[in-house]
C-alpha atoms as a PDB file:
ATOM      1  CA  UNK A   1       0.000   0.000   0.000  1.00  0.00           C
ATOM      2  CA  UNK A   2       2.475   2.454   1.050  1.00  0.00           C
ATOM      3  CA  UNK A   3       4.354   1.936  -2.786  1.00  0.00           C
ATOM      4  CA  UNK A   4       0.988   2.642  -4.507  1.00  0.00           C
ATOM      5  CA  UNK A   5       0.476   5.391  -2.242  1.00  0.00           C
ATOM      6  CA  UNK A   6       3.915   6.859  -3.291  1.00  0.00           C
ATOM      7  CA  UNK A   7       3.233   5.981  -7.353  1.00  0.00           C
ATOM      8  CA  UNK A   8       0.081   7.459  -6.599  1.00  0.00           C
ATOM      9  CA  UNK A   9       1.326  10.389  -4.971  1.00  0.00           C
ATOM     10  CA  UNK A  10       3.642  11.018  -8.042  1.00  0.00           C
ATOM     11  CA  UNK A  11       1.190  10.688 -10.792  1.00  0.00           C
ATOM     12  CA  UNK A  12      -0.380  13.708  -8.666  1.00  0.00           C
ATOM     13  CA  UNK A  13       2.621  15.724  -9.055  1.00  0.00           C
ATOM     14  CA  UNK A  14       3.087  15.364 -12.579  1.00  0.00           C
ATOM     15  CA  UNK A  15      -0.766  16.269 -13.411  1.00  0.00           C
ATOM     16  CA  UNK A  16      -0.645  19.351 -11.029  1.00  0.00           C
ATOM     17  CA  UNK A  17       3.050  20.064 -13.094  1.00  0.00           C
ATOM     18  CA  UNK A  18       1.490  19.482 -16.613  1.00  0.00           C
ATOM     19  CA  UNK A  19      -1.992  21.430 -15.442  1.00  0.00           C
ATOM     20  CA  UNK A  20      -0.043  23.993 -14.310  1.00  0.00           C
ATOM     21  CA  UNK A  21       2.194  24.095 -17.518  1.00  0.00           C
ATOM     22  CA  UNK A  22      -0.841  24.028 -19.724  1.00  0.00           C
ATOM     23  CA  UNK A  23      -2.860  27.130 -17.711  1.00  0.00           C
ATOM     24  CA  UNK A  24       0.583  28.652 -18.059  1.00  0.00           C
ATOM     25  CA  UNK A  25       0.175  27.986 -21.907  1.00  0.00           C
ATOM     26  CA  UNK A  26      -3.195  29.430 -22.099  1.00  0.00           C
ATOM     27  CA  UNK A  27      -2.768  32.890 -20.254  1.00  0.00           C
ATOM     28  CA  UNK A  28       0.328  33.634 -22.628  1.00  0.00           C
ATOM     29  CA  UNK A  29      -1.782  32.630 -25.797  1.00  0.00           C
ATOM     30  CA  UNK A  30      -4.293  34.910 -23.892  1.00  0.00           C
ATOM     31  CA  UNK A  31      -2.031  37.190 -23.417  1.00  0.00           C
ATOM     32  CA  UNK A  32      -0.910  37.682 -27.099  1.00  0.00           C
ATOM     33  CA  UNK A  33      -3.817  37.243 -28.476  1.00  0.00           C
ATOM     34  CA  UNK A  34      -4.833  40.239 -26.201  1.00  0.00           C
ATOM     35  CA  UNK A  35      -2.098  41.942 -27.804  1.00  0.00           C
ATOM     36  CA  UNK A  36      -3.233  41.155 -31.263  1.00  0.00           C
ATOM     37  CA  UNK A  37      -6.717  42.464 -30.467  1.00  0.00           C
ATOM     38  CA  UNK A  38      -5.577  45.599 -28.932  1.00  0.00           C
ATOM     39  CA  UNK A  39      -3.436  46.170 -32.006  1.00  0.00           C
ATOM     40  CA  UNK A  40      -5.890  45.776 -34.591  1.00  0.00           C
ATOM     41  CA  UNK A  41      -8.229  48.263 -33.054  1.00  0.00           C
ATOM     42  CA  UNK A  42      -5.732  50.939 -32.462  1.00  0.00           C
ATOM     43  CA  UNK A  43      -5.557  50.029 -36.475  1.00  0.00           C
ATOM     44  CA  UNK A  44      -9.453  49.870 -36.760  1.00  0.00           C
ATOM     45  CA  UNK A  45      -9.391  53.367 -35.456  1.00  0.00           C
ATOM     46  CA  UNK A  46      -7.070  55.182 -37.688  1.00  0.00           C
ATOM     47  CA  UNK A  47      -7.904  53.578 -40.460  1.00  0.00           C
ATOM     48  CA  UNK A  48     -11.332  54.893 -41.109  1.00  0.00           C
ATOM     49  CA  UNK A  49     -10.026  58.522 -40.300  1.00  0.00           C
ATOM     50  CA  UNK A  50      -7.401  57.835 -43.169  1.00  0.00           C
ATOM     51  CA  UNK A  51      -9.575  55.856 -45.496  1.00  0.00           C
ATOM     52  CA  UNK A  52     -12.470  59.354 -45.050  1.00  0.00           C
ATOM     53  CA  UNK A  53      -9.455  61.950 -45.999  1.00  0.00           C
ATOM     54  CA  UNK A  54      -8.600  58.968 -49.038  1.00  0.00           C
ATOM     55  CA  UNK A  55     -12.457  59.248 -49.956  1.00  0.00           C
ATOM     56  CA  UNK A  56     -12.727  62.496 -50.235  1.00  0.00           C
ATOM     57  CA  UNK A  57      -9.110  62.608 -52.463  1.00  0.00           C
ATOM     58  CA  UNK A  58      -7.599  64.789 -50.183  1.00  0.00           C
ATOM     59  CA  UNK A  59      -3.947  64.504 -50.486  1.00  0.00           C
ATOM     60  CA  UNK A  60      -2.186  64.138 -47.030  1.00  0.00           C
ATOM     61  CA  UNK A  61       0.140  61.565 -46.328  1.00  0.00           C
ATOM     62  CA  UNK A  62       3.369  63.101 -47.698  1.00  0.00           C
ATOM     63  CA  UNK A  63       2.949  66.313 -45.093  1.00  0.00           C
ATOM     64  CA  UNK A  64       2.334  63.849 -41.914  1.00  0.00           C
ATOM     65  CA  UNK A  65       5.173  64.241 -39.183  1.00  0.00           C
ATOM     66  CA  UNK A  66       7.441  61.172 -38.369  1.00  0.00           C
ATOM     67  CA  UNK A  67       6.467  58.498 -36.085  1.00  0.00           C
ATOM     68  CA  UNK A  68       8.888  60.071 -33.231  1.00  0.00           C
ATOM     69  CA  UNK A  69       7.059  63.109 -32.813  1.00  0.00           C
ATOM     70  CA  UNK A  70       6.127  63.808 -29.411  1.00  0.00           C
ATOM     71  CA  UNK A  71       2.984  62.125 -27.605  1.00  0.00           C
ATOM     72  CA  UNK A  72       3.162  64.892 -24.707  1.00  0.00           C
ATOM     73  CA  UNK A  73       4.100  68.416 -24.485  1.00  0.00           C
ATOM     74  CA  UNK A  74       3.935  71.018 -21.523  1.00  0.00           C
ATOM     75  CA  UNK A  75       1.827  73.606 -21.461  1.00  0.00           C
ATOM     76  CA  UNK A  76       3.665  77.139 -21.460  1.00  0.00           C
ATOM     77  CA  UNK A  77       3.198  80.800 -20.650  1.00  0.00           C
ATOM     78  CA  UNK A  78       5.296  83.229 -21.617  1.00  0.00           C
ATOM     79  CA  UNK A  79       5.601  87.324 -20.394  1.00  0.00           C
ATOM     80  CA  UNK A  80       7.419  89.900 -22.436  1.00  0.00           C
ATOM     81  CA  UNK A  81      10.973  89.942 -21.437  1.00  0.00           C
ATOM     82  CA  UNK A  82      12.602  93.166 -20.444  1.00  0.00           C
ATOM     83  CA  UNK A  83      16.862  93.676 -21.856  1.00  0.00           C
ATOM     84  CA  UNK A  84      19.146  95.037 -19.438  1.00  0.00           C
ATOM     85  CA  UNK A  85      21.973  97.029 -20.313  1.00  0.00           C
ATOM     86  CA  UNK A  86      23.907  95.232 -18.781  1.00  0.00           C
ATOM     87  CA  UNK A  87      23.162  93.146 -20.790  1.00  0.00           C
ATOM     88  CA  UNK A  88      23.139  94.636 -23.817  1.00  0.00           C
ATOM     89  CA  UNK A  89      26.620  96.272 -23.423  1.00  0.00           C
ATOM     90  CA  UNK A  90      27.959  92.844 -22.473  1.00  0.00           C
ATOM     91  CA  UNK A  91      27.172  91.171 -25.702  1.00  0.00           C
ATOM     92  CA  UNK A  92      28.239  94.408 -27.744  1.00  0.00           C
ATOM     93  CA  UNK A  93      31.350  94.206 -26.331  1.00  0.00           C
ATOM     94  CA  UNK A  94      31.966  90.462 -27.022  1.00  0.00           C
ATOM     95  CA  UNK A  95      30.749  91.083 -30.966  1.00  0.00           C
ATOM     96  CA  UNK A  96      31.049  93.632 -33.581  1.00  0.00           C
ATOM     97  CA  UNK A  97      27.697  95.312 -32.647  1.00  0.00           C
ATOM     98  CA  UNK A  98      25.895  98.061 -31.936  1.00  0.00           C
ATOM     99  CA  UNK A  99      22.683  97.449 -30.505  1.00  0.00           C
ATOM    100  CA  UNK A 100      20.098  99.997 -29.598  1.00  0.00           C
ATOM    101  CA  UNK A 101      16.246  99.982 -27.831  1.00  0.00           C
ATOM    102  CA  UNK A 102      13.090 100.205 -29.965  1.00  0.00           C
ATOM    103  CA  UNK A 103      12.107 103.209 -29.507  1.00  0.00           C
ATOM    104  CA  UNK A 104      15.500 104.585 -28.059  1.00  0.00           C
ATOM    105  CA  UNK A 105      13.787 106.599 -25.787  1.00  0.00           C
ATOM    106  CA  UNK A 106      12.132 103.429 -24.020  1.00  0.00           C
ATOM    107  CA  UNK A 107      12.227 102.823 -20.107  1.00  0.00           C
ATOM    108  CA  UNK A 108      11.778  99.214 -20.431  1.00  0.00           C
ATOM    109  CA  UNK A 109      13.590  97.771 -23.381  1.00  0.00           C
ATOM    110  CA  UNK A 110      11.079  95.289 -24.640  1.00  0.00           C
ATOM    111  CA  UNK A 111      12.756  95.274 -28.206  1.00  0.00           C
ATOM    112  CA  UNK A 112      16.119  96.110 -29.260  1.00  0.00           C
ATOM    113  CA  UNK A 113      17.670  96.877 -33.137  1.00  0.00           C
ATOM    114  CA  UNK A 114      21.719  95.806 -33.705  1.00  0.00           C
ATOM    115  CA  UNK A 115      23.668  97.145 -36.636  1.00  0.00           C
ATOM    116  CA  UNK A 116      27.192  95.265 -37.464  1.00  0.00           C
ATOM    117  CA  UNK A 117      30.219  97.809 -37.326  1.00  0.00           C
ATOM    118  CA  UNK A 118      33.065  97.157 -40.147  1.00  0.00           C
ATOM    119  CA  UNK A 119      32.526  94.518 -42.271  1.00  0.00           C
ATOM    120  CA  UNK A 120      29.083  93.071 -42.326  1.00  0.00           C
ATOM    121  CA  UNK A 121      28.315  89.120 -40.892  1.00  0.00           C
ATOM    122  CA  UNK A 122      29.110  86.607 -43.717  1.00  0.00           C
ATOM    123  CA  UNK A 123      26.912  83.912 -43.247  1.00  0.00           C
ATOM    124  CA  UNK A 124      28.236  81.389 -45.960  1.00  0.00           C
ATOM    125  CA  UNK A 125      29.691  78.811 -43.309  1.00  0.00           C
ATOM    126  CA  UNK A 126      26.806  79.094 -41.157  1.00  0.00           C
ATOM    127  CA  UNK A 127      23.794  78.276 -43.319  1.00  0.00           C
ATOM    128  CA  UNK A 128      26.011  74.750 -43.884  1.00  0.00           C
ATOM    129  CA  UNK A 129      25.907  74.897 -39.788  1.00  0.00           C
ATOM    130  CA  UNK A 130      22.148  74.098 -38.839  1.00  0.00           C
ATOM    131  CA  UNK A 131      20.855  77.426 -40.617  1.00  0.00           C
ATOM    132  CA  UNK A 132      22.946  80.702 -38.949  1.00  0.00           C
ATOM    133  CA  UNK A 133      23.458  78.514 -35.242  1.00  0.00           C
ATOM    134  CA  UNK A 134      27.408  80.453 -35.368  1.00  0.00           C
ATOM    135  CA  UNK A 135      25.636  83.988 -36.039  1.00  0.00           C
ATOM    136  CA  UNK A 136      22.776  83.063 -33.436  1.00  0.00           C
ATOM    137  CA  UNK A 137      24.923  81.252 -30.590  1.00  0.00           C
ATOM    138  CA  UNK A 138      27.531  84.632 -30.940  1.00  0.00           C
ATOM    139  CA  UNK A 139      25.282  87.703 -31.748  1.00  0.00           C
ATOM    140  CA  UNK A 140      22.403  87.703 -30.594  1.00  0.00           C
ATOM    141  CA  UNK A 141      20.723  87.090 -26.684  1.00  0.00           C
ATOM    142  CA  UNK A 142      19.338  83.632 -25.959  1.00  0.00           C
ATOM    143  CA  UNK A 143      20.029  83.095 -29.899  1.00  0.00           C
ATOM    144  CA  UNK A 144      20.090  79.237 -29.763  1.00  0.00           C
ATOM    145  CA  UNK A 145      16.727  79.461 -28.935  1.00  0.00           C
ATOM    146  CA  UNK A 146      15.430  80.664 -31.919  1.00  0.00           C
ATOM    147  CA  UNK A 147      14.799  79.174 -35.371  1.00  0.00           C
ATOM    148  CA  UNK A 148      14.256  79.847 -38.935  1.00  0.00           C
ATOM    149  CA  UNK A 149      11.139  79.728 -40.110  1.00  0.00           C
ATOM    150  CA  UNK A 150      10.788  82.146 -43.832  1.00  0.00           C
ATOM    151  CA  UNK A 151      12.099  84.480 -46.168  1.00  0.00           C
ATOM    152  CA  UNK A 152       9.537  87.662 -46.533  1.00  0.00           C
ATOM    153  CA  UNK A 153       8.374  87.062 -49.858  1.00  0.00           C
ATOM    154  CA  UNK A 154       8.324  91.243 -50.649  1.00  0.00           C
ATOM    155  CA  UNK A 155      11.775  91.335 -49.584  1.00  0.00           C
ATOM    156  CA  UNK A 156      14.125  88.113 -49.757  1.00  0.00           C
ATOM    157  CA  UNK A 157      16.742  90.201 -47.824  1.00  0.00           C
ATOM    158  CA  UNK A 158      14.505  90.011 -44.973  1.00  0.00           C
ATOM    159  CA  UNK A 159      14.899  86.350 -42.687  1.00  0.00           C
ATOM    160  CA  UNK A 160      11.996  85.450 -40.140  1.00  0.00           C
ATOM    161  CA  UNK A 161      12.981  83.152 -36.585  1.00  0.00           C
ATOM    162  CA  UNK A 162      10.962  82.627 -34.050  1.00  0.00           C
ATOM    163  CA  UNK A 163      11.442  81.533 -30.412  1.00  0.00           C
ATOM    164  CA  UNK A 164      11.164  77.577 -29.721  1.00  0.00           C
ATOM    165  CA  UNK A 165      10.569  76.070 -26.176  1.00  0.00           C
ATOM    166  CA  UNK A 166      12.103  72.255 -26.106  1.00  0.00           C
ATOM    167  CA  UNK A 167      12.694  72.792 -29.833  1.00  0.00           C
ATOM    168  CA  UNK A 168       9.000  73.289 -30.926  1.00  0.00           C
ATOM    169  CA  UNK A 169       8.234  76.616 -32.471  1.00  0.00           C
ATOM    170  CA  UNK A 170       5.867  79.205 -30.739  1.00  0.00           C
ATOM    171  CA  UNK A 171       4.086  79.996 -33.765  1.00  0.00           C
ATOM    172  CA  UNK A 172       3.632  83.646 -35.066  1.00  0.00           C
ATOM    173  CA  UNK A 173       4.137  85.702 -32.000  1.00  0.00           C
ATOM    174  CA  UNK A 174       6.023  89.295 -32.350  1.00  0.00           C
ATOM    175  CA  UNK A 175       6.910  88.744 -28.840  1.00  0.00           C
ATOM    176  CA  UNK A 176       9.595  86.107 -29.351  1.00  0.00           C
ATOM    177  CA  UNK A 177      10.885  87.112 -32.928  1.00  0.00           C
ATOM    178  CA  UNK A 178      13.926  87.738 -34.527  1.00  0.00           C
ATOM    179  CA  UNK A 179      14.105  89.364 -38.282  1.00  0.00           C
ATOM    180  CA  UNK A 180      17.815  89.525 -39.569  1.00  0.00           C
ATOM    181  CA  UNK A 181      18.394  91.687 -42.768  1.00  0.00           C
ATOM    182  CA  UNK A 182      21.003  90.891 -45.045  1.00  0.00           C
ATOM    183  CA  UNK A 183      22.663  93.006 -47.716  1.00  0.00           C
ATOM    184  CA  UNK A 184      22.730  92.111 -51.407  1.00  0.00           C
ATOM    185  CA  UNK A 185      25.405  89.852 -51.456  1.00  0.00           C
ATOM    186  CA  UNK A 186      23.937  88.010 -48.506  1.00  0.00           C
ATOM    187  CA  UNK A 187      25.569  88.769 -45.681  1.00  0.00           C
ATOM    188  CA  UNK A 188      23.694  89.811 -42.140  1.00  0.00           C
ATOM    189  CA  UNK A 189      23.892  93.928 -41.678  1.00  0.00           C
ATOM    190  CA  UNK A 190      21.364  93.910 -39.196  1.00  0.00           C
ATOM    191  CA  UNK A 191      18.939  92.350 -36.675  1.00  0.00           C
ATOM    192  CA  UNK A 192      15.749  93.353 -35.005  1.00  0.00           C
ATOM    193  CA  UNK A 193      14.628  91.030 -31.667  1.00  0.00           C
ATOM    194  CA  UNK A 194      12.313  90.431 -28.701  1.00  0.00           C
ATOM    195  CA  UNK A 195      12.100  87.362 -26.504  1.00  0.00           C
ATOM    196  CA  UNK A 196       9.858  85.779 -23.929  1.00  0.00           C
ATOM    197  CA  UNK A 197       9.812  84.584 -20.667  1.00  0.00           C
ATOM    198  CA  UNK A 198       8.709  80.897 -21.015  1.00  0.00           C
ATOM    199  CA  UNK A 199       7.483  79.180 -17.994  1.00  0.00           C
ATOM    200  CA  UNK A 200       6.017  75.331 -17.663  1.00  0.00           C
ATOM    201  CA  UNK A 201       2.732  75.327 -16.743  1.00  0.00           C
ATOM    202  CA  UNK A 202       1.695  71.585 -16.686  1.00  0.00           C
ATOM    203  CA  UNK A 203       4.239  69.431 -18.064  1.00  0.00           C
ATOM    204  CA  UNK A 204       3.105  66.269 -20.174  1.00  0.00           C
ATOM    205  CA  UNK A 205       0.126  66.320 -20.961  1.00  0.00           C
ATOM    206  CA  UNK A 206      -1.438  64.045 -23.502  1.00  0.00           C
ATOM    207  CA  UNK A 207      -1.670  65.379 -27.187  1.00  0.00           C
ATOM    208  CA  UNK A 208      -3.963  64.185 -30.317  1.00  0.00           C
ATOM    209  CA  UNK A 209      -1.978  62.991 -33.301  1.00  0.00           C
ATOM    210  CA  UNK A 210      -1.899  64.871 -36.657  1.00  0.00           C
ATOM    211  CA  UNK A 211      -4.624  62.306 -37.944  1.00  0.00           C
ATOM    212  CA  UNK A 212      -6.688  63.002 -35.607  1.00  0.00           C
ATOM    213  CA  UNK A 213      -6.164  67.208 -36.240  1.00  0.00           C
ATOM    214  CA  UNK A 214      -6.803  66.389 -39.976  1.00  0.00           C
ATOM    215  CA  UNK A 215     -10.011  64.565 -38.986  1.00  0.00           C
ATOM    216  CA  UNK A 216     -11.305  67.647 -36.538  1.00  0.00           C
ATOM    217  CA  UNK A 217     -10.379  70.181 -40.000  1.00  0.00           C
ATOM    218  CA  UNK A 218     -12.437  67.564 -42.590  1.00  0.00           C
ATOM    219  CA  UNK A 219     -15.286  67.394 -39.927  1.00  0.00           C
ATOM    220  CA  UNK A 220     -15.368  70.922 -39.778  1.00  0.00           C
ATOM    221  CA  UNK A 221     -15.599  71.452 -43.256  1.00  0.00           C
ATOM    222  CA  UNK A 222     -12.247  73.329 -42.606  1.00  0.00           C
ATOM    223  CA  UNK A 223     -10.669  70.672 -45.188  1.00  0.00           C
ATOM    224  CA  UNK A 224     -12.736  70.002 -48.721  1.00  0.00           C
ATOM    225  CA  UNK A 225     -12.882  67.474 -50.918  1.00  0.00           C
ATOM    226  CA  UNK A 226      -9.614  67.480 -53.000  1.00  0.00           C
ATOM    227  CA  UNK A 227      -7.683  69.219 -51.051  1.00  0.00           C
ATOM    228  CA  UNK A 228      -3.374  68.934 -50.696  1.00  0.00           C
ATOM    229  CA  UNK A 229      -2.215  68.899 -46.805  1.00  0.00           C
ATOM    230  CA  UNK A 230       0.973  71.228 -47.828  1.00  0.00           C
ATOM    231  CA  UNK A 231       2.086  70.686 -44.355  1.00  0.00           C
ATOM    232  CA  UNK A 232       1.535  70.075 -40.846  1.00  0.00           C
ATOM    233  CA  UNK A 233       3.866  70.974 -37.781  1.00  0.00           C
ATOM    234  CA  UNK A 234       3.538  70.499 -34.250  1.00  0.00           C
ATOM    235  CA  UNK A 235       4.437  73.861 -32.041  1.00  0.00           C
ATOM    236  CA  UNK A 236       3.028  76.531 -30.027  1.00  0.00           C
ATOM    237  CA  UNK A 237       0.213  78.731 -30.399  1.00  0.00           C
ATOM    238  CA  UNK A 238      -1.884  81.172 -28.017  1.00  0.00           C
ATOM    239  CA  UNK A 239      -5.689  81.436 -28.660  1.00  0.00           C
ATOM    240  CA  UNK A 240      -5.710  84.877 -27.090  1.00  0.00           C
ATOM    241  CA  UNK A 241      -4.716  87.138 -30.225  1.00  0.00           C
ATOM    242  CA  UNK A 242      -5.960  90.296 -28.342  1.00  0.00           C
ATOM    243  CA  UNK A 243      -3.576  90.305 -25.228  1.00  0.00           C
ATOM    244  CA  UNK A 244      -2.013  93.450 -24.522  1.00  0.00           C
ATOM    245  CA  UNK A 245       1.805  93.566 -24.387  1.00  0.00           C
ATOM    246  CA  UNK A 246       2.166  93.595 -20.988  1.00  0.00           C
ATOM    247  CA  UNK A 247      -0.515  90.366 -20.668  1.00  0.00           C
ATOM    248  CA  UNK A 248       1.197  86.829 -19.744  1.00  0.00           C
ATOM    249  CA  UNK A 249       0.436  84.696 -22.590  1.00  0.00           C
ATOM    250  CA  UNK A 250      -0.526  80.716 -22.196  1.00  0.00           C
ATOM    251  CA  UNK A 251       0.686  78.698 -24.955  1.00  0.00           C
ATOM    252  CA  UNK A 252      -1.168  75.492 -25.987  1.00  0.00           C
ATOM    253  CA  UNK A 253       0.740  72.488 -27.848  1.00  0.00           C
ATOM    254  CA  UNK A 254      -0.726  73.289 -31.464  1.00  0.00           C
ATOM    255  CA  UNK A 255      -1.101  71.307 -34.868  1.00  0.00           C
ATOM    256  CA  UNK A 256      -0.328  73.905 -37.434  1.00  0.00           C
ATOM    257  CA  UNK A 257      -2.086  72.621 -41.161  1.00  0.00           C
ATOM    258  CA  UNK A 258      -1.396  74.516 -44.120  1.00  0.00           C
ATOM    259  CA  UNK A 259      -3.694  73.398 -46.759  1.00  0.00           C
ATOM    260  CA  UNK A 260      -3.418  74.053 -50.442  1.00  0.00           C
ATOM    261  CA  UNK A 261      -0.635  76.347 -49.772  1.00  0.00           C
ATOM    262  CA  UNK A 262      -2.621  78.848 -49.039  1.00  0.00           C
ATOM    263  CA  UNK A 263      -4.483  78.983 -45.600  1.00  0.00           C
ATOM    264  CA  UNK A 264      -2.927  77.887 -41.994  1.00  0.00           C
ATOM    265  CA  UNK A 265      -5.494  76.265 -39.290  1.00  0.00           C
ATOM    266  CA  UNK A 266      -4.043  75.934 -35.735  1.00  0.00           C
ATOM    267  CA  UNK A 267      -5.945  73.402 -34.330  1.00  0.00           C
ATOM    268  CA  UNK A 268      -5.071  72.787 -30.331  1.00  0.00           C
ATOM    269  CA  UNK A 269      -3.583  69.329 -29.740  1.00  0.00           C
ATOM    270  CA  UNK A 270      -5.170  68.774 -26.372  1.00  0.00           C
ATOM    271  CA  UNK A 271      -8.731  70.583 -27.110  1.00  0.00           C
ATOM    272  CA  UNK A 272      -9.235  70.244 -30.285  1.00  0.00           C
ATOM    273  CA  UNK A 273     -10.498  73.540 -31.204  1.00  0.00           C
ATOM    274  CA  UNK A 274      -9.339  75.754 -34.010  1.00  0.00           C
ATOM    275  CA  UNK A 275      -8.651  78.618 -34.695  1.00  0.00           C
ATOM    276  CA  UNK A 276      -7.376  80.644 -38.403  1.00  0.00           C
ATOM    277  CA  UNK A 277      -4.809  83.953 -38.150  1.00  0.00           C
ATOM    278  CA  UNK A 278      -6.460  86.582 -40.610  1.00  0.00           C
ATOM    279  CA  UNK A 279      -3.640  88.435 -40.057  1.00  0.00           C
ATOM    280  CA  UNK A 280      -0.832  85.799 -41.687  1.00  0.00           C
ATOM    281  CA  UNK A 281       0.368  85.687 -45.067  1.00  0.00           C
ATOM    282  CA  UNK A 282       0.808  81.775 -45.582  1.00  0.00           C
ATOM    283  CA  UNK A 283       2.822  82.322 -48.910  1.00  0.00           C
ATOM    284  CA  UNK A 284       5.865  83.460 -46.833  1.00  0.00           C
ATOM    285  CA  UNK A 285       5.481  80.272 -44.725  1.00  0.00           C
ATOM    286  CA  UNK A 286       5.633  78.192 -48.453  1.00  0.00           C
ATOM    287  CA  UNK A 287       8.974  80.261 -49.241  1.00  0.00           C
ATOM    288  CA  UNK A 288      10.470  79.394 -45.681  1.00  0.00           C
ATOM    289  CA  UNK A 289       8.977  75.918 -46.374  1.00  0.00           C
ATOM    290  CA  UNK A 290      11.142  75.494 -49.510  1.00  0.00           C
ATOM    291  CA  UNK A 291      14.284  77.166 -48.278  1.00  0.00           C
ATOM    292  CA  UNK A 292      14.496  75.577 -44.895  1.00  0.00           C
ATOM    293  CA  UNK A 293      17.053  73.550 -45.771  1.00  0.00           C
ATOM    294  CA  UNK A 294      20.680  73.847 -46.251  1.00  0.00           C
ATOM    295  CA  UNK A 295      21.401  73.329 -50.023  1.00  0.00           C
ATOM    296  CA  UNK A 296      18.438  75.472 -51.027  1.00  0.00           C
ATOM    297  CA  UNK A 297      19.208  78.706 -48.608  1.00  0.00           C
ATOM    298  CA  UNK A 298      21.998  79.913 -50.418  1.00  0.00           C
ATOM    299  CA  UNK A 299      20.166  79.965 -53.729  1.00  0.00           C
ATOM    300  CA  UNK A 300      17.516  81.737 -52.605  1.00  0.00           C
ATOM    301  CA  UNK A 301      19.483  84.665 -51.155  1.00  0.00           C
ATOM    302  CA  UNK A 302      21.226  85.010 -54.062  1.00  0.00           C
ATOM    303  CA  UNK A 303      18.224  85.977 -56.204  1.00  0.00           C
ATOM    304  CA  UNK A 304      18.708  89.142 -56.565  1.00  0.00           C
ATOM    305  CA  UNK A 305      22.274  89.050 -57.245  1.00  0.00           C
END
């Protein structure tokens, strides 16, 4: 008895051990197939957002953003910056400057203007240098934090950079601008700038994908049947257009559409609501759009050469 009772007690073990091994086999198929299921939707939900835009031959894909744009971005607020002159006689006497408040008679210097003494800024090397960063990083205050974004289509002399905030562009705001002017052989003569204050409101906060902006425009009859997507960035934008200068600003993580080349729609990334600048000229955008990029700079300053 007490040998069957041990045989016994071992053909227990090895059930329990295959039982075990086959629930073990069962929650991973589970598991995956979970997986699986969860994938497809994610699919199931794009795809009819993709396959509407397709329908209605609206040309799109080639203007989506890469698949390692952000998923979460801070909101900001930003307040008008005031320059010292401390300040501004510190960096005059490191470079070949003179710089100078808008209007000169100013208390608070909100804006300032700098001319180059001697020879003017040639700026061959550093368009092959991540567009101007030597000029920028030397010249100008807090100039790594700004970035090209046009050439004024009345006058190609005239370059347009705005302020960025973890290297996404606050869109269109005269409060964080920089316009360079260059002479006719190309080189920088002069710079006009203001800054902002930037300050992190909420930091990562969950953001809607370009799709999904593209969807909100199409439902919104915003985006017509054959339309082209010309482009879509992800940035900054504040919905408060009237603020006074002395107002703090609050700056929402933005999908910025340009459609048919002609009209920009800042739709709000965490709200979804949208909003259209009267006020812009989207054909200067297209010209910074086809010069911002290394090869292609250089050409275009040379146009009226």
């Amino acid at each position: 008895m007490k040998g069957w009772g041990k045989m016994d007690w071992s053909r227990v073990k090895t059930i329990f051990i295959l039982t075990f091994l086959l629930f073990d086999v069962f929650l991973a198929y589970q598991l995956i197939d979970k997986k699986n299921t969860s994938s497809q939707f994610e699919q199931y939900k794009k795809a009819p957002i993709q396959k509407t835009l397709a329908d209605a031959n609206i040309s799109f894909k080639k203007a989506l953003p890469p698949p390692e744009t952000p998923t979460v971005m801070d909101f900001i607020s930003g307040d008008t910056h005031v320059f010292t002159k401390d300040k501004i006689n510190e960096k005059e006497k490191a470079t070949n400057q003179k710089i100078t408040p808008v209007p000169e008679n100013t208390k608070e210097i909100t804006k300032i203007k700098s001319e180059m003494k001697g020879d003017p800024f040639d700026i061959a090397d550093s368009l092959k240098d991540a567009n101007f960063s030597i000029f920028l990083e030397t010249n100008v205050i807090n100039g790594s934090e700004y970035r090209f974004s046009y050439v004024d289509q009345e006058d190609p002399k005239h370059l347009v950079f705005y302020q960025t905030y973890q290297d996404n562009q606050i869109f269109k705001q005269d409060r964080g601008k920089l316009d360079i002017y260059l002479n006719d052989d190309g080189d920088i003569v002069s710079y006009e700038q203001t800054y902002l204050n930037v300050k992190t409101l909420k930091e990562d906060q969950k953001i809607e994908s370009a799709i999904q902006a593209l969807s909100l425009l199409h439902t919104n009859r915003y985006l017509q049947a054959n339309d082209k997507v010309t482009e879509i960035k992800l940035g900054y934008s504040t919905f408060n257009t009237d603020a006074g200068a002395s107002e703090v600003l609050v700056f929402v993580p933005t999908w910025r559409v340009l459609v048919n080349g002609e009209k920009f729609f800042y739709v709000n990334a965490v709200e979804g609501t949208i909003s259209q600048l009267e006020t812009e000229k989207p054909n200067e955008e297209v010209s910074g759009k086809a010069i911002d990029n290394e090869k292609a700079i250089p050409k275009q300053l040379k146009r009226n050469e």
